[in-house]
N, C-alpha and C. Protein backbone atom coordinates (compact mmCIF):
# COMPACT_ATOMS: atom_id res chain seq x y z
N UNK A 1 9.89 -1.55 45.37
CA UNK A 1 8.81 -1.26 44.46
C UNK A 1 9.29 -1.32 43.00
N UNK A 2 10.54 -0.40 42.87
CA UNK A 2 10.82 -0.81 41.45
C UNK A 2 11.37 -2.52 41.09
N UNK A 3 11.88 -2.94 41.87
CA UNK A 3 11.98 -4.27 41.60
C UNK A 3 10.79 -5.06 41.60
N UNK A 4 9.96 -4.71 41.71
CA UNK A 4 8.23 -5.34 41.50
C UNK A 4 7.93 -5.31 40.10
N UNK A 5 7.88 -3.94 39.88
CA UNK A 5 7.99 -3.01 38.50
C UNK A 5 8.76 -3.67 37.26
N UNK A 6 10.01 -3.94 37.29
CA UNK A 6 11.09 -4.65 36.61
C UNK A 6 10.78 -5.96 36.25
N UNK A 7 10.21 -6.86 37.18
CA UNK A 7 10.00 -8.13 37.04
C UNK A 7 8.72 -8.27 36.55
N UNK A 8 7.87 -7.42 36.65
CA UNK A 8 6.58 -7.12 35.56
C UNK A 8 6.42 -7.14 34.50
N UNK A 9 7.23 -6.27 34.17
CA UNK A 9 7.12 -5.57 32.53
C UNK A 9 7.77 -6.98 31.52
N UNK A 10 8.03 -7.51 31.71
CA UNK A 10 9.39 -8.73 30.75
C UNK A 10 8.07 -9.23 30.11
N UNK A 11 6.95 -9.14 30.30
CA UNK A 11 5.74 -10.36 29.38
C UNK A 11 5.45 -9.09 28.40
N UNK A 12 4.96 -7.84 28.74
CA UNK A 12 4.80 -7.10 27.38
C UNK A 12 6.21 -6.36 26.78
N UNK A 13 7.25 -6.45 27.31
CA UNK A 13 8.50 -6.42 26.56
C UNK A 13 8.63 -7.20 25.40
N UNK A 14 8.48 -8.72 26.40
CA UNK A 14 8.74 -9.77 25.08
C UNK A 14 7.63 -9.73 23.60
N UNK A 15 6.73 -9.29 24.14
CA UNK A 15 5.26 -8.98 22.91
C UNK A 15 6.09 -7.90 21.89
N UNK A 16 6.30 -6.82 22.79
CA UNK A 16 7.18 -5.62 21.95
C UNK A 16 8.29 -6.34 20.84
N UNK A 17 8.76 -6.98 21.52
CA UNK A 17 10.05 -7.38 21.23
C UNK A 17 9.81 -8.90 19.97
N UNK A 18 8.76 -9.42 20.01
CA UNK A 18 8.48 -10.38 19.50
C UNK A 18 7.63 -9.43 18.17
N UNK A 19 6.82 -8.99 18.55
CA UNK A 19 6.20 -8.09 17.27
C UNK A 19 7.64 -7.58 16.22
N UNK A 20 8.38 -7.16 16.87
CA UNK A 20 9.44 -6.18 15.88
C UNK A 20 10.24 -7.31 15.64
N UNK A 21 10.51 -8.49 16.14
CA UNK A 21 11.53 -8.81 15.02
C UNK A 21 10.58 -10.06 14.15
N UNK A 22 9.60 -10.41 14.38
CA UNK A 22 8.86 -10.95 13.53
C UNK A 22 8.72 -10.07 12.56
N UNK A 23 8.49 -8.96 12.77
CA UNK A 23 8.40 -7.83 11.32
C UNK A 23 9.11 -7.60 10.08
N UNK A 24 10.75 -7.51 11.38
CA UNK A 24 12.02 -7.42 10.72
C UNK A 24 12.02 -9.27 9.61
N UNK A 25 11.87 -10.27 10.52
CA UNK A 25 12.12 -11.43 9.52
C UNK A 25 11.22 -11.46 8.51
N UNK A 26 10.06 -11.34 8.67
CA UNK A 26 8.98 -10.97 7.53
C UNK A 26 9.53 -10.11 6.31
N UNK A 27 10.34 -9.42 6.71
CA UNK A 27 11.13 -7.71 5.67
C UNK A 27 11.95 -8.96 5.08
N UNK A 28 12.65 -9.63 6.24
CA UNK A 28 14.20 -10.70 4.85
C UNK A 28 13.35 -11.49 4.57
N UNK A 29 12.23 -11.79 4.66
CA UNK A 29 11.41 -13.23 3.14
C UNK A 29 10.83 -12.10 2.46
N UNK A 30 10.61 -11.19 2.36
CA UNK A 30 9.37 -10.55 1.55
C UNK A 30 10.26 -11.07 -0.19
N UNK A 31 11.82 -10.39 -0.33
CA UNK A 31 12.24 -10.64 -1.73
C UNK A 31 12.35 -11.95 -2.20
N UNK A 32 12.28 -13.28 -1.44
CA UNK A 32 11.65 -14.74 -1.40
C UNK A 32 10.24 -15.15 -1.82
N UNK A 33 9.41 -13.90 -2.02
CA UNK A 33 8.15 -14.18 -2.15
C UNK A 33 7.73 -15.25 -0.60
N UNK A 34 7.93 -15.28 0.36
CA UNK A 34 7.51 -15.70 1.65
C UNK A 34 6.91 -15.19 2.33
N UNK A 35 6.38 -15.79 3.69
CA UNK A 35 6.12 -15.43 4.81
C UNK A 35 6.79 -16.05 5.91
N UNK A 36 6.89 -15.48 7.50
CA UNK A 36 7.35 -16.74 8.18
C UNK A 36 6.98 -17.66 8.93
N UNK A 37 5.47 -18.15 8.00
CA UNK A 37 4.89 -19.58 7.76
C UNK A 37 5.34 -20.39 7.01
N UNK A 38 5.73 -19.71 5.84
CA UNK A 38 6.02 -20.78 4.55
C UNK A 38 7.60 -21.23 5.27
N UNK A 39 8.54 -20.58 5.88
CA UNK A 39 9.39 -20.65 6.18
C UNK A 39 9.58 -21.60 6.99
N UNK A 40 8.61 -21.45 8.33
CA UNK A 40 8.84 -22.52 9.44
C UNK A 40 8.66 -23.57 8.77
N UNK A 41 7.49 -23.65 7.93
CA UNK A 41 7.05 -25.16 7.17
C UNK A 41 8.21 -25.83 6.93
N UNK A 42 9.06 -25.04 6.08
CA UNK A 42 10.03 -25.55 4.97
C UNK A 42 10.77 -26.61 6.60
N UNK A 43 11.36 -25.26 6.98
CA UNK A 43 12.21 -26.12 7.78
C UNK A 43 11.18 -27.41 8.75
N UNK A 44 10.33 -27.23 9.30
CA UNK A 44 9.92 -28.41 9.49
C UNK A 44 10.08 -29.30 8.58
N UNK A 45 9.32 -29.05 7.36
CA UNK A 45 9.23 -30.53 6.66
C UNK A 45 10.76 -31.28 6.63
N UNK A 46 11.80 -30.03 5.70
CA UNK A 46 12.83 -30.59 5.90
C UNK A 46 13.64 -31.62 6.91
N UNK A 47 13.05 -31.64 7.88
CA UNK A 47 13.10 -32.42 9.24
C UNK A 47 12.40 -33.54 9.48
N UNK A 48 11.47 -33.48 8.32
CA UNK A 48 10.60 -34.37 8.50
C UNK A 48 9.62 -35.30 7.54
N UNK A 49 10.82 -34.91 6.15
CA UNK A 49 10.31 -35.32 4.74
C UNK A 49 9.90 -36.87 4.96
N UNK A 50 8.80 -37.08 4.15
CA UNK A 50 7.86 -38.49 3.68
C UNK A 50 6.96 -38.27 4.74
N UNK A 51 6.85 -37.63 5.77
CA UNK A 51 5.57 -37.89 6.38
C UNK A 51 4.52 -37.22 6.02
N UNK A 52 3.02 -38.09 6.34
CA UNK A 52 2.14 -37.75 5.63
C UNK A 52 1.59 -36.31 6.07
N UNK A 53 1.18 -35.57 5.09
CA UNK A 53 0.50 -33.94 5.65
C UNK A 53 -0.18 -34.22 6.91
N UNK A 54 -1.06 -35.01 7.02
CA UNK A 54 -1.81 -35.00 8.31
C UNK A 54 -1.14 -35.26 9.64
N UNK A 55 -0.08 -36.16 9.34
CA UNK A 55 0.74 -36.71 10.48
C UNK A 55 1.73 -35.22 10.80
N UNK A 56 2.54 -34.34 9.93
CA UNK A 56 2.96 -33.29 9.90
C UNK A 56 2.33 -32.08 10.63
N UNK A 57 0.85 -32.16 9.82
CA UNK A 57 0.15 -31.04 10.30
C UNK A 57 0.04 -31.30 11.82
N UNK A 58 -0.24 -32.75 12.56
CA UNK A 58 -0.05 -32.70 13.81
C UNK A 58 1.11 -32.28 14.17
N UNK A 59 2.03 -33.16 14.08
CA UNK A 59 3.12 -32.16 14.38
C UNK A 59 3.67 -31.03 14.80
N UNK A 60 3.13 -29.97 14.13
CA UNK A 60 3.16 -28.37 13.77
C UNK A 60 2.02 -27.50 14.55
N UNK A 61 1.64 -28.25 14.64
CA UNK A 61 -0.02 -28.16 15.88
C UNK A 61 -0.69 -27.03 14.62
N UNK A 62 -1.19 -27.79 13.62
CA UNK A 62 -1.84 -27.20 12.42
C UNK A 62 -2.80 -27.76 12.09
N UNK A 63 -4.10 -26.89 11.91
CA UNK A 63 -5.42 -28.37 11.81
C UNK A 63 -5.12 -28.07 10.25
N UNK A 64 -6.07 -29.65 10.13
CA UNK A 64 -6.04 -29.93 8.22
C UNK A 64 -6.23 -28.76 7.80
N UNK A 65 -7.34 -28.01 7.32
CA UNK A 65 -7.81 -27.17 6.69
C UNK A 65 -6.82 -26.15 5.93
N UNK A 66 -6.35 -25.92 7.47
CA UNK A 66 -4.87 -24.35 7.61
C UNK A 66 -3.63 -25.32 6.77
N UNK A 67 -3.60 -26.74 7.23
CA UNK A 67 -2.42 -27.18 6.55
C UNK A 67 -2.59 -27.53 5.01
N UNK A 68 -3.82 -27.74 4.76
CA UNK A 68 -4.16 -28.27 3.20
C UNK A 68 -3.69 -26.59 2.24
N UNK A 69 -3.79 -25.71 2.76
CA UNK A 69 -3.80 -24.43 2.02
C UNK A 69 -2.55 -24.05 2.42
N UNK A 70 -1.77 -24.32 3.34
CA UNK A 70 -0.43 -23.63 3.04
C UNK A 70 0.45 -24.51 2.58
N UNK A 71 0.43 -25.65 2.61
CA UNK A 71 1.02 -27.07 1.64
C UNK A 71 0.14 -26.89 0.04
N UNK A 72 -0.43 -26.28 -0.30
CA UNK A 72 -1.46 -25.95 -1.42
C UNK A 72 -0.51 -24.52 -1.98
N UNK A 73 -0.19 -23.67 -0.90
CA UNK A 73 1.16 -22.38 -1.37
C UNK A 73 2.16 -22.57 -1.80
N UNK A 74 2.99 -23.46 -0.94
CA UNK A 74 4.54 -24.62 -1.19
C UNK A 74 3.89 -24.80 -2.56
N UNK A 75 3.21 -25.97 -2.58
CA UNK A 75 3.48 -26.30 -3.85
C UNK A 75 3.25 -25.74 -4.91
N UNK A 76 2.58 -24.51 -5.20
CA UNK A 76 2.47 -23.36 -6.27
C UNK A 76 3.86 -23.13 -6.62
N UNK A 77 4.29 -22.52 -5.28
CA UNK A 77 5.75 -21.88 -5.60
C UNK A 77 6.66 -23.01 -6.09
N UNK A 78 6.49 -24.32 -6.68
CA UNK A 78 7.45 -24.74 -6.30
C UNK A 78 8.07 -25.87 -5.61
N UNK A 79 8.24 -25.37 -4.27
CA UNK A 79 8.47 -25.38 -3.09
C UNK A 79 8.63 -26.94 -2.33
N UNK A 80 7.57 -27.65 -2.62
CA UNK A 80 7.60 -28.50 -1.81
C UNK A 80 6.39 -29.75 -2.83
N UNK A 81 6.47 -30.73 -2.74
CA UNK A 81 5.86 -31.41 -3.84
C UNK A 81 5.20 -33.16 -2.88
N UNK A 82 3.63 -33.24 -3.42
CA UNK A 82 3.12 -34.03 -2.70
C UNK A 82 3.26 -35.35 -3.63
N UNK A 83 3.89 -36.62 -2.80
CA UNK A 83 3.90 -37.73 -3.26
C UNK A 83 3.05 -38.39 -2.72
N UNK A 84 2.51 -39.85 -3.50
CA UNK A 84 1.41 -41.00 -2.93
C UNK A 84 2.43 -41.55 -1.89
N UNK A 85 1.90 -41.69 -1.05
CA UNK A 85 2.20 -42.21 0.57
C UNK A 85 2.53 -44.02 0.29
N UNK A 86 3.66 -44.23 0.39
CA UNK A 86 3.45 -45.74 0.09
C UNK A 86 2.80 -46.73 1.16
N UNK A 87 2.62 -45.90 2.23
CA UNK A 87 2.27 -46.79 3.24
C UNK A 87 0.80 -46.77 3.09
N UNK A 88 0.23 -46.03 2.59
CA UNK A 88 -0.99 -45.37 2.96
C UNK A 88 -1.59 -44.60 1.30
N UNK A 89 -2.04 -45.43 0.92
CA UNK A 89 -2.57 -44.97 -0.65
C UNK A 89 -3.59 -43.73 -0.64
N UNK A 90 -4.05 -43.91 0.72
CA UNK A 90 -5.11 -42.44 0.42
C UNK A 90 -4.66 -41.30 0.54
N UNK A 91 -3.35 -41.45 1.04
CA UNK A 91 -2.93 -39.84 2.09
C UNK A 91 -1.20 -39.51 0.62
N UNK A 92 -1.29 -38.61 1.06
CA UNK A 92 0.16 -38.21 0.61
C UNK A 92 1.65 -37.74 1.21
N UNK A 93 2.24 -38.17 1.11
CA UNK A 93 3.78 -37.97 2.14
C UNK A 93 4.31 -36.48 1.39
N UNK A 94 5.09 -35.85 2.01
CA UNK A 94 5.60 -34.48 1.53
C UNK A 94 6.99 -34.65 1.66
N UNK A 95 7.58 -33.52 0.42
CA UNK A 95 8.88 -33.43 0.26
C UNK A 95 9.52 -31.78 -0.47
N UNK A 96 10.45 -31.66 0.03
CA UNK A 96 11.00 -30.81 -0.41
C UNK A 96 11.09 -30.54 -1.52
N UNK A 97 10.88 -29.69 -3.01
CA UNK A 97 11.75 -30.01 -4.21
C UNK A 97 13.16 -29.31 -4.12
N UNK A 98 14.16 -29.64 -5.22
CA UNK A 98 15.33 -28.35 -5.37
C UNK A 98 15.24 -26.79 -4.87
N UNK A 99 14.18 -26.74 -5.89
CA UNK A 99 14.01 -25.46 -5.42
C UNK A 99 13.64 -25.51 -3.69
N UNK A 100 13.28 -26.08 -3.22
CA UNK A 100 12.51 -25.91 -1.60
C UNK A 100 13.88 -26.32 -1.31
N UNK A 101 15.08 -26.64 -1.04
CA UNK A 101 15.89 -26.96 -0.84
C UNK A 101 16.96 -25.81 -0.82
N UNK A 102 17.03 -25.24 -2.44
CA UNK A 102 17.80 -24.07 -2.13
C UNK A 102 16.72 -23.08 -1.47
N UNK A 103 15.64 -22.60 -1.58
CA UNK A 103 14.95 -21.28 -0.64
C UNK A 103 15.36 -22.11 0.90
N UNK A 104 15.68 -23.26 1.43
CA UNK A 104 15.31 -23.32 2.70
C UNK A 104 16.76 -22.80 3.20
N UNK A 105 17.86 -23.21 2.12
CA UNK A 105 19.34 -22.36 2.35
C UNK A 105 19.06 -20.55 2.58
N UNK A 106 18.58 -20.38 1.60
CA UNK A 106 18.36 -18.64 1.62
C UNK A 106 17.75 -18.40 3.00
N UNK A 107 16.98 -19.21 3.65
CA UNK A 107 15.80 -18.47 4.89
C UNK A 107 16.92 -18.96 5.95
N UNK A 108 17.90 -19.87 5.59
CA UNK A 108 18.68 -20.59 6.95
C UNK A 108 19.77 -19.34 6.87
N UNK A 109 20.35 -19.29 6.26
CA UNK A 109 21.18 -17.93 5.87
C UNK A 109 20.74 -16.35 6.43
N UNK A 110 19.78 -16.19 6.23
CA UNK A 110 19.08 -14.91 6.03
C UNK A 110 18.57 -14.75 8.05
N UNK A 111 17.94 -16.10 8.31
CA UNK A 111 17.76 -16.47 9.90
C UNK A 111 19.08 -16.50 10.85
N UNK A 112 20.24 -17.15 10.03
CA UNK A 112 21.45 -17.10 11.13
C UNK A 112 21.72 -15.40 11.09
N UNK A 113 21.71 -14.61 10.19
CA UNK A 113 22.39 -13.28 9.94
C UNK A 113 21.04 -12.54 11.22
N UNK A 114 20.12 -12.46 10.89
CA UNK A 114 19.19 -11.92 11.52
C UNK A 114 19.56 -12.18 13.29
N UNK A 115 19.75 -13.74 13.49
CA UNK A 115 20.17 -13.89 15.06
C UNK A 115 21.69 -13.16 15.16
N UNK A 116 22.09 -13.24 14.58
CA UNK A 116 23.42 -12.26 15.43
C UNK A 116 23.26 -11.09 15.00
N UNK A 117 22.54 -10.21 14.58
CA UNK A 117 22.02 -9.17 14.50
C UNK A 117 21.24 -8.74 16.01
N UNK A 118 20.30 -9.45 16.32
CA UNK A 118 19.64 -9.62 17.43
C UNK A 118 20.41 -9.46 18.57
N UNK A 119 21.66 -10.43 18.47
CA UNK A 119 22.16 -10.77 20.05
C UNK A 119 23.38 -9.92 19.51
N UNK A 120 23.88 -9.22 18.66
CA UNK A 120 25.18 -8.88 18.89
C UNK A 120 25.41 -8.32 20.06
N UNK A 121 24.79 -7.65 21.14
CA UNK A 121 25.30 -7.16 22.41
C UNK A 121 25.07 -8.42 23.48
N UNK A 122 25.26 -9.41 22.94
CA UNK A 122 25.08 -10.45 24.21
C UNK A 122 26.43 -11.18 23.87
N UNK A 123 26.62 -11.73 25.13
CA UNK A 123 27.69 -12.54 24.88
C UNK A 123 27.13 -14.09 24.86
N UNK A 124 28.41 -15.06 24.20
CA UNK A 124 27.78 -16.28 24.05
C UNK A 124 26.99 -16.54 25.11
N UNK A 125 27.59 -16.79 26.47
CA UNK A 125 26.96 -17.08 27.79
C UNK A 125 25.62 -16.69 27.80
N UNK A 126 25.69 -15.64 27.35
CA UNK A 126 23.75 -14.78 27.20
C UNK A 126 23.23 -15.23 26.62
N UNK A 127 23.64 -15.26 25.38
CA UNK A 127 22.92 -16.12 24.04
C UNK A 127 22.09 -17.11 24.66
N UNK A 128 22.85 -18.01 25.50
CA UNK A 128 22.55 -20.02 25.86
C UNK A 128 21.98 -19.68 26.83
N UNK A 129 22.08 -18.97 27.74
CA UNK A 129 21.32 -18.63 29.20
C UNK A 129 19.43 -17.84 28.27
N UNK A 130 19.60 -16.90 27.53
CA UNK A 130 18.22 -17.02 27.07
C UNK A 130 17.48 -17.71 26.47
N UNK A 131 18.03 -18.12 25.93
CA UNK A 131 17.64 -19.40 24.60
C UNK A 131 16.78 -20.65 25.68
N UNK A 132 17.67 -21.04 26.74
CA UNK A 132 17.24 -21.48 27.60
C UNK A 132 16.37 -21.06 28.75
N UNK A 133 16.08 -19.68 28.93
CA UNK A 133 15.09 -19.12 29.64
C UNK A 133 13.72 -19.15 28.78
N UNK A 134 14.04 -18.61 27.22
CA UNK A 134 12.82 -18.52 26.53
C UNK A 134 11.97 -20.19 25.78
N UNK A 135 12.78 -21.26 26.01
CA UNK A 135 12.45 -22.20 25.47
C UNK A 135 11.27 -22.73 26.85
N UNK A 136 12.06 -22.70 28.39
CA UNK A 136 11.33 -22.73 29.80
C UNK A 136 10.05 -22.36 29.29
N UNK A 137 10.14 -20.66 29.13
CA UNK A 137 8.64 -20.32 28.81
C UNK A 137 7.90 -20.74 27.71
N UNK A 138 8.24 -20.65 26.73
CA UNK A 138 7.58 -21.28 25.42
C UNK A 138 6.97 -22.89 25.54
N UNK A 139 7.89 -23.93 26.25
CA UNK A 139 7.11 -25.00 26.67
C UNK A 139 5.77 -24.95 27.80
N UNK A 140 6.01 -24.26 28.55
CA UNK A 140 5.24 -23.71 29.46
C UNK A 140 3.89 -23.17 29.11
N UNK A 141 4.09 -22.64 27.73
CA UNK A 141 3.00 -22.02 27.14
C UNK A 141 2.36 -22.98 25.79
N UNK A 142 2.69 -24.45 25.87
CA UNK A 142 2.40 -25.21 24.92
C UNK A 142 3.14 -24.79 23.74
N UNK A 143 4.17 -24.68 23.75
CA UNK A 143 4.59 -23.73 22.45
C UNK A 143 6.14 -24.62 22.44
N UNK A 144 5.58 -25.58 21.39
CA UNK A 144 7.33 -26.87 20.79
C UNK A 144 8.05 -26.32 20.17
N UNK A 145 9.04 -26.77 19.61
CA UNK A 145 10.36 -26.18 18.58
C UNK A 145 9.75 -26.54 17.09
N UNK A 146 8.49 -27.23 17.03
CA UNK A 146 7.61 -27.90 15.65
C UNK A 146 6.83 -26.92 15.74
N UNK A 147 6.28 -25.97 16.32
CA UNK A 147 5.20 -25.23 16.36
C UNK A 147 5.74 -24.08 15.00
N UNK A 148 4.57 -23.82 14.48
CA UNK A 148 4.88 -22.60 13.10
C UNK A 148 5.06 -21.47 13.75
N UNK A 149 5.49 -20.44 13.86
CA UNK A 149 5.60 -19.46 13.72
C UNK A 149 4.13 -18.49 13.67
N UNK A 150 3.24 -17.83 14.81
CA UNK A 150 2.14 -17.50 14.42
C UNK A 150 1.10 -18.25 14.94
N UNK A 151 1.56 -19.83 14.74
CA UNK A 151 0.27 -20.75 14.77
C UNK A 151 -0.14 -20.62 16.16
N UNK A 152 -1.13 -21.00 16.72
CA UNK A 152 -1.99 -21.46 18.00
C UNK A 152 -1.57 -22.34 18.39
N UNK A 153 -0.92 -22.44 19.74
CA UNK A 153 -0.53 -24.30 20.25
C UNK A 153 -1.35 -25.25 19.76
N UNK A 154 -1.19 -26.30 19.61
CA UNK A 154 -1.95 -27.75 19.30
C UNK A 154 -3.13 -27.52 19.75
N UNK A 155 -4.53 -27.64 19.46
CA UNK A 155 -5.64 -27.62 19.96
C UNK A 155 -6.52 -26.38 20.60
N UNK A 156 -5.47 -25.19 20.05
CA UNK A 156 -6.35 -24.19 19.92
C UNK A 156 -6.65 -23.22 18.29
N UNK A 157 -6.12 -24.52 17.58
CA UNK A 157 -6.45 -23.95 16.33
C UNK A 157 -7.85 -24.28 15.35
């Protein structure tokens, strides 16, 4: 019975557990002026500079609207800067600026410190054995390594 019990509880653990350290990473962007939307973005785009917002926003499983306004934030701050698309005169390709370049160091920095914070009681072996249990589920649940942080899988946004 308790082993029924045990193998139960791991879906609102992970909620528990997903609420609090989304919180905690939210706490290391707050002095960034961020969120960890603007964040995932960065690093997406970074991954994926010149493509056009729309082609991106698929990507990210982000409809236009949500993506026109947080690519509309980036570039306030800064952050990230829209060029004419050479392929495509109507649309615009996206890019990092300096500045989006060094903040994406600060959030890569601030993200590695935070994961071994997380796992310091795991050993490597643990580390790769979850990483690989939670990626199982996360595909499972429509949920890519492009997906934002927050967002709705592809097509439920």
């Amino acid at each position: 019975m308790d082993e029924d019990r045990d193998q139960g509880d791991f879906a609102f653990l992970l909620v528990q557990l997903g609420a609090h350290l989304a919180r905690e990473f939210g706490e290391r962007l707050a002095p960034l002026g961020l969120e960890p939307r603007h964040a995932g973005m960065l690093v997406r785009l970074a991954a994926n500079e010149g493509l056009s917002q729309q082609a991106l926003g698929e990507l990210i499983g982000l409809n236009p609207t949500r993506m026109v306004f947080l690519v509309d934030e980036l570039e306030q701050r800064g952050l990230v800067e829209r060029r004419r698309n050479t392929a495509d005169r109507r649309s615009y390709a996206l890019y990092l600026t300096e500045k989006g370049r060094d903040t994406l160091g600060q959030i890569q920095a601030s993200g590695h410190r935070h994961q071994d914070e997380i796992g310091a009681s795991l050993t490597r072996a643990e580390r790769i054995q979850l990483t690989s249990l939670l990626r199982r589920l996360a595909t499972e649940q429509g949920i890519t390594e492009q997906s934002l942080p927050g967002v709705p899988p592809a097509g439920l946004t």
